[in-house]
PDB file of N, CA and C in Angstrom:
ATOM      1  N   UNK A   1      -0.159  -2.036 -17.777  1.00  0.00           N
ATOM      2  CA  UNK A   1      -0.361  -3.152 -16.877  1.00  0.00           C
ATOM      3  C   UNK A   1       0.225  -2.802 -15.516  1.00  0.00           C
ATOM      4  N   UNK A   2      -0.660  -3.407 -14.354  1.00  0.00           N
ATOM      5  CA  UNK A   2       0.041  -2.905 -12.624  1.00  0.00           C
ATOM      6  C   UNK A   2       0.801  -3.977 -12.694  1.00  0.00           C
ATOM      7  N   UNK A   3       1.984  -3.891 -12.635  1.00  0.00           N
ATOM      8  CA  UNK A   3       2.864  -4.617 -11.938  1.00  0.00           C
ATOM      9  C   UNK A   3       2.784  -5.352 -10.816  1.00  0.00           C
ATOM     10  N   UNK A   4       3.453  -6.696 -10.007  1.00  0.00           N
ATOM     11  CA  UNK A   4       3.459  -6.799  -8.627  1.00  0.00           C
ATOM     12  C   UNK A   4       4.275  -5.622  -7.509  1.00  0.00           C
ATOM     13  N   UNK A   5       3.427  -5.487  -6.532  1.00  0.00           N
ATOM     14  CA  UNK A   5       4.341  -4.818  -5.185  1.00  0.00           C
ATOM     15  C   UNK A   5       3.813  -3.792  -6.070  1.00  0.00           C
ATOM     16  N   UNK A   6       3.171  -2.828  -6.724  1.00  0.00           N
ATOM     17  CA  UNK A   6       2.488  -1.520  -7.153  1.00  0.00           C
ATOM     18  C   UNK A   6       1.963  -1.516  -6.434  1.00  0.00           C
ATOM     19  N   UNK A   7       1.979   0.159  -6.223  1.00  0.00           N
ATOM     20  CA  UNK A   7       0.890   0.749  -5.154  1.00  0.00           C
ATOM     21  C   UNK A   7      -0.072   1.218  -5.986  1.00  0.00           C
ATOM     22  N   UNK A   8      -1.349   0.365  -5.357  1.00  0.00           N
ATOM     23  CA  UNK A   8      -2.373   0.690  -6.503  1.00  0.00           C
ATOM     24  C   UNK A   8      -3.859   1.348  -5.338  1.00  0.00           C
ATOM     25  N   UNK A   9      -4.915   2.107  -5.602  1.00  0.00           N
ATOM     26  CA  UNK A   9      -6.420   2.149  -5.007  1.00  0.00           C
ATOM     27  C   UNK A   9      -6.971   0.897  -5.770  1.00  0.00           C
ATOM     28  N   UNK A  10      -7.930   0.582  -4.457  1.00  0.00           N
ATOM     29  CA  UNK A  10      -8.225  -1.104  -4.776  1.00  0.00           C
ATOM     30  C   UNK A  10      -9.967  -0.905  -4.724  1.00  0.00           C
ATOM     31  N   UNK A  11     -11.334  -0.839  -5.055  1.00  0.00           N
ATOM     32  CA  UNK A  11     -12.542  -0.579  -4.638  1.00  0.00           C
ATOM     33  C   UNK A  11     -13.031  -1.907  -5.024  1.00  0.00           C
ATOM     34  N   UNK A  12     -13.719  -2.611  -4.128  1.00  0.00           N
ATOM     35  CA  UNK A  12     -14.225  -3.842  -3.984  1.00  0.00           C
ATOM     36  C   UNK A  12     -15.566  -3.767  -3.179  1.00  0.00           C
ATOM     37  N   UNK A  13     -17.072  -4.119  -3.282  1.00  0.00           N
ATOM     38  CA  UNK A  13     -18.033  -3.507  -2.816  1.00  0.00           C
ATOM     39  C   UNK A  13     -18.260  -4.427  -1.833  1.00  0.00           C
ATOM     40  N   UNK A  14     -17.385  -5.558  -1.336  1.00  0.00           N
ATOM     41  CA  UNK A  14     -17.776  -6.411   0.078  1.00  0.00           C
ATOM     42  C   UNK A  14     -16.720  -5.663   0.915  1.00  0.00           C
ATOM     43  N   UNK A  15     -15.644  -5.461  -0.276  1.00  0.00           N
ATOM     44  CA  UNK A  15     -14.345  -4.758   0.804  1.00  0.00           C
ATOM     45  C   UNK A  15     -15.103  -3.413   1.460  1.00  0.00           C
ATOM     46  N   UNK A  16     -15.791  -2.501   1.291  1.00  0.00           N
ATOM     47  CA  UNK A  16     -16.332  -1.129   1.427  1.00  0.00           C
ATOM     48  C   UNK A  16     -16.944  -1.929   2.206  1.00  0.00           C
ATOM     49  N   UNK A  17     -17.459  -2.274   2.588  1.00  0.00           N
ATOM     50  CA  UNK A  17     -18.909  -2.827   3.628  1.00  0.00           C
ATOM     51  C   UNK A  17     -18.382  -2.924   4.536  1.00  0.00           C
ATOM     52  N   UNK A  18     -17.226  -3.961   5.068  1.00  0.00           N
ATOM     53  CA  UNK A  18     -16.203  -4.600   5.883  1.00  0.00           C
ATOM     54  C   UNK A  18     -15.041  -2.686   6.665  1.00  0.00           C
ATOM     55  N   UNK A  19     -14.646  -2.078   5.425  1.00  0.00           N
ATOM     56  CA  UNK A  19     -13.867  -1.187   6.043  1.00  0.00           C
ATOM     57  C   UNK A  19     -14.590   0.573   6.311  1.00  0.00           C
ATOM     58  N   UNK A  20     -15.902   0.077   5.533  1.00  0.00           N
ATOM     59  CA  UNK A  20     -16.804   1.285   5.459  1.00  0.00           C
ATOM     60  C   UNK A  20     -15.993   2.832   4.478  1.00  0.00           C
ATOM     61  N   UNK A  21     -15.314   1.931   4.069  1.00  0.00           N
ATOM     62  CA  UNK A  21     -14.643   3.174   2.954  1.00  0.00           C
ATOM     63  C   UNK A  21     -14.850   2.652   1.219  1.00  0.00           C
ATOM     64  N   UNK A  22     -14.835   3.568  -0.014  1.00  0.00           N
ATOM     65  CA  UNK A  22     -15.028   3.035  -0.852  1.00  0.00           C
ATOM     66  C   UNK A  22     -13.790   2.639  -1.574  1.00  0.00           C
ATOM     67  N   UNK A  23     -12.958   2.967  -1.124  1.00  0.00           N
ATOM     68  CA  UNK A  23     -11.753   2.541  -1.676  1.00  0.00           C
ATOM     69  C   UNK A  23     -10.531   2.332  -0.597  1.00  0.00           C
ATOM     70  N   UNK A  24      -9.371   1.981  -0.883  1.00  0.00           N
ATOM     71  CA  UNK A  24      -8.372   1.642   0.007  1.00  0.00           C
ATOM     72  C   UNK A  24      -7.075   1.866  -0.858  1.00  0.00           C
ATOM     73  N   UNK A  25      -5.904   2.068  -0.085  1.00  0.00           N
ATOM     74  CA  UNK A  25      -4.827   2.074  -0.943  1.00  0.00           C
ATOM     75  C   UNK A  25      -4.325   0.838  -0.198  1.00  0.00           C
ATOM     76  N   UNK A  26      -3.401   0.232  -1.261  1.00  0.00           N
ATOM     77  CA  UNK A  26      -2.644  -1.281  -0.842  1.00  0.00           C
ATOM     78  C   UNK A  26      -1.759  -1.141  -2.055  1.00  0.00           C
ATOM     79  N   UNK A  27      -1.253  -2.665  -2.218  1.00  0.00           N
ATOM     80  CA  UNK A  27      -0.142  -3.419  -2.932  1.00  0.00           C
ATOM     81  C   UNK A  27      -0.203  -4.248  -3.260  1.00  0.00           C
ATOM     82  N   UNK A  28      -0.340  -4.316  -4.818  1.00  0.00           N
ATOM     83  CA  UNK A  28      -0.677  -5.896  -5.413  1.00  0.00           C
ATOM     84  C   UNK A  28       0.210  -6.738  -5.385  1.00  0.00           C
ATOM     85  N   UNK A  29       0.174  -8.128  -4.375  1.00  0.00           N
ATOM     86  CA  UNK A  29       1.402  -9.129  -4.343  1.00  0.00           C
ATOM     87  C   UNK A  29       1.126  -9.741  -5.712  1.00  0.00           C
ATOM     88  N   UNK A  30      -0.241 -10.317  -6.077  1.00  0.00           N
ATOM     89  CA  UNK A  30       0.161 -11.011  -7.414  1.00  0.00           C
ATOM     90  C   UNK A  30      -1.316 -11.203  -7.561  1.00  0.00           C
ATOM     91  N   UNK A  31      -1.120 -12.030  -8.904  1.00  0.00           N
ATOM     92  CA  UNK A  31      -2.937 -12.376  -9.395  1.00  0.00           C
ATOM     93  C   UNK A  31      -2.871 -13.480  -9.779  1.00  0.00           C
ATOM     94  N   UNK A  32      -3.739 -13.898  -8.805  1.00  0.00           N
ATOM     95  CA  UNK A  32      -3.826 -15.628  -8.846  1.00  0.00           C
ATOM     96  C   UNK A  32      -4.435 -16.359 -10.316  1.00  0.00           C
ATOM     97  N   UNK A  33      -3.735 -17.553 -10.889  1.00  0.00           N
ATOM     98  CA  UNK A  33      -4.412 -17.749 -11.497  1.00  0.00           C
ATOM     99  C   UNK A  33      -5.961 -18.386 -11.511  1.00  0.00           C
ATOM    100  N   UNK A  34      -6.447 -18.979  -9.814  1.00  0.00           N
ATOM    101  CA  UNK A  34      -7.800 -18.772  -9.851  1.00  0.00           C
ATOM    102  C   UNK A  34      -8.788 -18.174  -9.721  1.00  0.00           C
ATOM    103  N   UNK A  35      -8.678 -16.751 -10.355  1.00  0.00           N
ATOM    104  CA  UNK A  35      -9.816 -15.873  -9.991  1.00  0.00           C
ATOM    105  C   UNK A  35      -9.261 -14.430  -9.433  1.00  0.00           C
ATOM    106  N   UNK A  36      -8.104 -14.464  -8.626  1.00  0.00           N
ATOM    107  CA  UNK A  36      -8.674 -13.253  -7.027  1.00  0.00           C
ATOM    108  C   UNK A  36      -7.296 -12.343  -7.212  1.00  0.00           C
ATOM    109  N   UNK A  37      -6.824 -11.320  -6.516  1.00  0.00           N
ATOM    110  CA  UNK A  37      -5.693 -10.548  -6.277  1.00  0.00           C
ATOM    111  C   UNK A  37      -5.507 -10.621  -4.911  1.00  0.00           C
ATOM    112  N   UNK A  38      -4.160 -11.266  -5.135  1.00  0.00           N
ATOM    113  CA  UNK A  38      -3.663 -11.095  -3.590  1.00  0.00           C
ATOM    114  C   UNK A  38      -3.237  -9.559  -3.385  1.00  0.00           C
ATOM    115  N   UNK A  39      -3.971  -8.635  -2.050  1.00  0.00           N
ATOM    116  CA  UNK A  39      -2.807  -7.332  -2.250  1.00  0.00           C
ATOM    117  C   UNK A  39      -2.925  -7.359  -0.744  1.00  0.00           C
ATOM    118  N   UNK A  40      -2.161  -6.522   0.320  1.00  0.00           N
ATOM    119  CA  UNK A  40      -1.549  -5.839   0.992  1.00  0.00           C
ATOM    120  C   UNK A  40      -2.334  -4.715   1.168  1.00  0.00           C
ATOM    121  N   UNK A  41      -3.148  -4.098   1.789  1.00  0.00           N
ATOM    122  CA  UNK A  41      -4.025  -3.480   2.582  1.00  0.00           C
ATOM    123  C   UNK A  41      -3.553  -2.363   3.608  1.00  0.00           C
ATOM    124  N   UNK A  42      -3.330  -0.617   3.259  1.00  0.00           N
ATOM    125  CA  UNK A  42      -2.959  -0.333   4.684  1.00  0.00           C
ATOM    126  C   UNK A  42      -4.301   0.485   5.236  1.00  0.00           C
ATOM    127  N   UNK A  43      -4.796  -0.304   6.566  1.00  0.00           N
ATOM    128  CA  UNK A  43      -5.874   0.323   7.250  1.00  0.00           C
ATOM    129  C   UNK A  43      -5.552   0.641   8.826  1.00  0.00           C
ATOM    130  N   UNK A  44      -5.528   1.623   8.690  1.00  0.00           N
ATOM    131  CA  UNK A  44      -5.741   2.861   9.932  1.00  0.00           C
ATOM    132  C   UNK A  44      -3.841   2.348  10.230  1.00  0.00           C
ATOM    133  N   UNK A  45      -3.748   2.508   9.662  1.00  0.00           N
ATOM    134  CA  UNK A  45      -1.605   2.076  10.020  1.00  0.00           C
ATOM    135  C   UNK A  45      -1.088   0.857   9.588  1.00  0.00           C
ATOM    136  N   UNK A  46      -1.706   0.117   9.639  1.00  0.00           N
ATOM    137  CA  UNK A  46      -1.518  -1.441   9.697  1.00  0.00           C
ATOM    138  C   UNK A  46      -1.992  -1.863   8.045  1.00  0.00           C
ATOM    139  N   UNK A  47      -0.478  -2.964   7.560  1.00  0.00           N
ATOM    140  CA  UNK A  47      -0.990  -3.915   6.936  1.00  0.00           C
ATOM    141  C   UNK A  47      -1.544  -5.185   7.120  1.00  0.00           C
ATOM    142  N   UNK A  48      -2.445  -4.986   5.984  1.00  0.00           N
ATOM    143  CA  UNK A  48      -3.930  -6.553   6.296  1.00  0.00           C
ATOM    144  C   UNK A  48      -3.681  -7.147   4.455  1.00  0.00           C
ATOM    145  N   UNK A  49      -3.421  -8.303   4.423  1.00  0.00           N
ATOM    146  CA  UNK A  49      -3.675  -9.212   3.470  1.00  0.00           C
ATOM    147  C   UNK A  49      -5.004  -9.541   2.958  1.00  0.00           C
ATOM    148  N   UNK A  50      -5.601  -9.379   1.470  1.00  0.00           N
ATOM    149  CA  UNK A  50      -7.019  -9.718   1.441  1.00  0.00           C
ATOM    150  C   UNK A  50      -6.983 -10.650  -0.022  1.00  0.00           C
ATOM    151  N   UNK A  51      -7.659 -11.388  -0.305  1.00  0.00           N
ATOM    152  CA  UNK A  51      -7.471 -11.947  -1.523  1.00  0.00           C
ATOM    153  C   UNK A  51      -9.067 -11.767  -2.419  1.00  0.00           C
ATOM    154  N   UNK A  52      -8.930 -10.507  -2.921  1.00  0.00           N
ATOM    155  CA  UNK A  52     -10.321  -9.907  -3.853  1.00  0.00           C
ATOM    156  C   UNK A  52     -10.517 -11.000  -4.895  1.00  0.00           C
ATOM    157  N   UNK A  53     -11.926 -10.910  -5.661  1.00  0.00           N
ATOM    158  CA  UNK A  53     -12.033 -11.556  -6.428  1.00  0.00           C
ATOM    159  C   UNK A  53     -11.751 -10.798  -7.723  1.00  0.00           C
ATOM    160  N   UNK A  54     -11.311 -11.011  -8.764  1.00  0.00           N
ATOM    161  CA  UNK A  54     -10.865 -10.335 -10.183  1.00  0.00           C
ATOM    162  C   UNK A  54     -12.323  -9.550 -10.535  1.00  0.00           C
ATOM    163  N   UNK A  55     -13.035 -10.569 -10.573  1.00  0.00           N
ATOM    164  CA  UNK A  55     -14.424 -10.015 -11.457  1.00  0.00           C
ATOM    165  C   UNK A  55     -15.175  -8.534 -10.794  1.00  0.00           C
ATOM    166  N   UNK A  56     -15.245  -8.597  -9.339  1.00  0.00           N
ATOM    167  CA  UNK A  56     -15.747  -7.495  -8.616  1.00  0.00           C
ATOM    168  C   UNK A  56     -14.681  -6.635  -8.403  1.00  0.00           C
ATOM    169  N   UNK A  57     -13.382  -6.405  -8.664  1.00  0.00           N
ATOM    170  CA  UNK A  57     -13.088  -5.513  -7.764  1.00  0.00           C
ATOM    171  C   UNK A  57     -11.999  -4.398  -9.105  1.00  0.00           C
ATOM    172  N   UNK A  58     -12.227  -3.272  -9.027  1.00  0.00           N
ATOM    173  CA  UNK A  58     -11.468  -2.056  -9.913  1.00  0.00           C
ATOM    174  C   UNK A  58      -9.754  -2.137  -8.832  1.00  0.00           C
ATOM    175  N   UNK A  59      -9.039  -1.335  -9.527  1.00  0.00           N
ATOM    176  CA  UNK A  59      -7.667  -1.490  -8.912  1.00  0.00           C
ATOM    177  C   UNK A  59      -6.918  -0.596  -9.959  1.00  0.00           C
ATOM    178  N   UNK A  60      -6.952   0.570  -9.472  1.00  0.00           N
ATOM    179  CA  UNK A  60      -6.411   1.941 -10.293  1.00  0.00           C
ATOM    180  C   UNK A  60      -4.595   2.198  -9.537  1.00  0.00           C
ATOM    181  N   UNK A  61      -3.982   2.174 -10.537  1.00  0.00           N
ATOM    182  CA  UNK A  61      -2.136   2.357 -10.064  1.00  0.00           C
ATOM    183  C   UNK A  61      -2.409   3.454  -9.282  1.00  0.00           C
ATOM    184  N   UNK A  62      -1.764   3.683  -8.035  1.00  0.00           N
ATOM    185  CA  UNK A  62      -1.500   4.874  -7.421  1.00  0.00           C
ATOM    186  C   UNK A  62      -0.424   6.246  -8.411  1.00  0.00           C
ATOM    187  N   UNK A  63       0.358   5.520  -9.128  1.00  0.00           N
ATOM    188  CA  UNK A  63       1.295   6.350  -9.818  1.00  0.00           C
ATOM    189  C   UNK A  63       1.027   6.430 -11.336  1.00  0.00           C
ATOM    190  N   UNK A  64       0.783   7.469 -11.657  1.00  0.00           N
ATOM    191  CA  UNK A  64       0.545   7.927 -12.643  1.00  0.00           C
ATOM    192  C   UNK A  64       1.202   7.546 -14.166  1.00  0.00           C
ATOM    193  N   UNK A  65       0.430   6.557 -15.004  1.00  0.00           N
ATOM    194  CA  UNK A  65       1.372   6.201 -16.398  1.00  0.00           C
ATOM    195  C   UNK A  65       2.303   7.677 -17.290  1.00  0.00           C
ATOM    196  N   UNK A  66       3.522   7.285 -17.802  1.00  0.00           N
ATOM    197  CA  UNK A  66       4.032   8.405 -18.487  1.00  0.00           C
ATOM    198  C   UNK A  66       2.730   8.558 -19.607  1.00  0.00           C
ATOM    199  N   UNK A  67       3.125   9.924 -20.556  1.00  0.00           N
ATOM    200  CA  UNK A  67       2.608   9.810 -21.260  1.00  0.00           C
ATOM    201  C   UNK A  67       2.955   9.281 -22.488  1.00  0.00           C
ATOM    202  N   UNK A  68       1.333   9.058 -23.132  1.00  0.00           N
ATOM    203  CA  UNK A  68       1.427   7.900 -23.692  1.00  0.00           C
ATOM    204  C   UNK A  68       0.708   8.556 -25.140  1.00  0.00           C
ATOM    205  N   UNK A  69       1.103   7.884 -26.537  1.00  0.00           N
ATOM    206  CA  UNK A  69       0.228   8.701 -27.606  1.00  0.00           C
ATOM    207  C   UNK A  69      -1.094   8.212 -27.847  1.00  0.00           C
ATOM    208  N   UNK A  70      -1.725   9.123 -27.917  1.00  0.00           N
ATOM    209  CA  UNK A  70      -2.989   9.183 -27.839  1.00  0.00           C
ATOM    210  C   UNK A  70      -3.631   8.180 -29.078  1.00  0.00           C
ATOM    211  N   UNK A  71      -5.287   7.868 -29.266  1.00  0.00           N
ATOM    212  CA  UNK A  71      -5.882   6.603 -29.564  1.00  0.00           C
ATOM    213  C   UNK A  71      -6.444   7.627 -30.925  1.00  0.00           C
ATOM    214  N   UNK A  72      -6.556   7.501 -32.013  1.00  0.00           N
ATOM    215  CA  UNK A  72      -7.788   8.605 -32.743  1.00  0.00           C
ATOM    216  C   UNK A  72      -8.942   7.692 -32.922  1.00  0.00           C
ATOM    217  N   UNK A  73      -9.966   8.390 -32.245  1.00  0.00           N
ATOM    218  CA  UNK A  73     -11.542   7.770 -32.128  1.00  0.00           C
ATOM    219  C   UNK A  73     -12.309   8.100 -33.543  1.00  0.00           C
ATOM    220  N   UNK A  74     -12.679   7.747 -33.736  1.00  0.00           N
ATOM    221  CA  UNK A  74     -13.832   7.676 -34.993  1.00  0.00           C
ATOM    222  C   UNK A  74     -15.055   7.846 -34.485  1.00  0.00           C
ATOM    223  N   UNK A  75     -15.463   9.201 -34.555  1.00  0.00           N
ATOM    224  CA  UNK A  75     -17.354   9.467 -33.706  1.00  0.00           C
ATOM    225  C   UNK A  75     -18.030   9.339 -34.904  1.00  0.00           C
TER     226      UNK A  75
END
């Protein structure tokens, strides 16, 4: 699970339109319980506040989970 204040890559496909990039690095302040993620945005230097919606948008931790034991799949 991302924690709050994690530095996470955030890809949101209205956000890409708006910053013309497909992804962004930011900081998840929190996750609302109606719907959206508040995070913290840094573009071209500057932080920008955006409040994504849950359903559209991926949000991968910047920092890498320890490792962890593995799942055994059944093919």
């Amino acid at each position: 699970m991302i924690e709050s204040e994690a530095a996470v890559f955030i890809a949101n496909e209205a956000m890409s339109e708006i910053i013309k990039a497909k992804s962004a690095k930011g900081k998840l302040v929190r996750v609302s319980d109606e719907g959206y993620y508040e995070v913290r945005l840094t573009l071209n230097g500057k932080n920008h506040t955006a409040f994504l919606p849950i359903s559209t948008t991926v949000m991968v931790a910047a920092v890498p989970d320890d490792d962890f034991a593995s799942i055994p799949v059944e093919r």
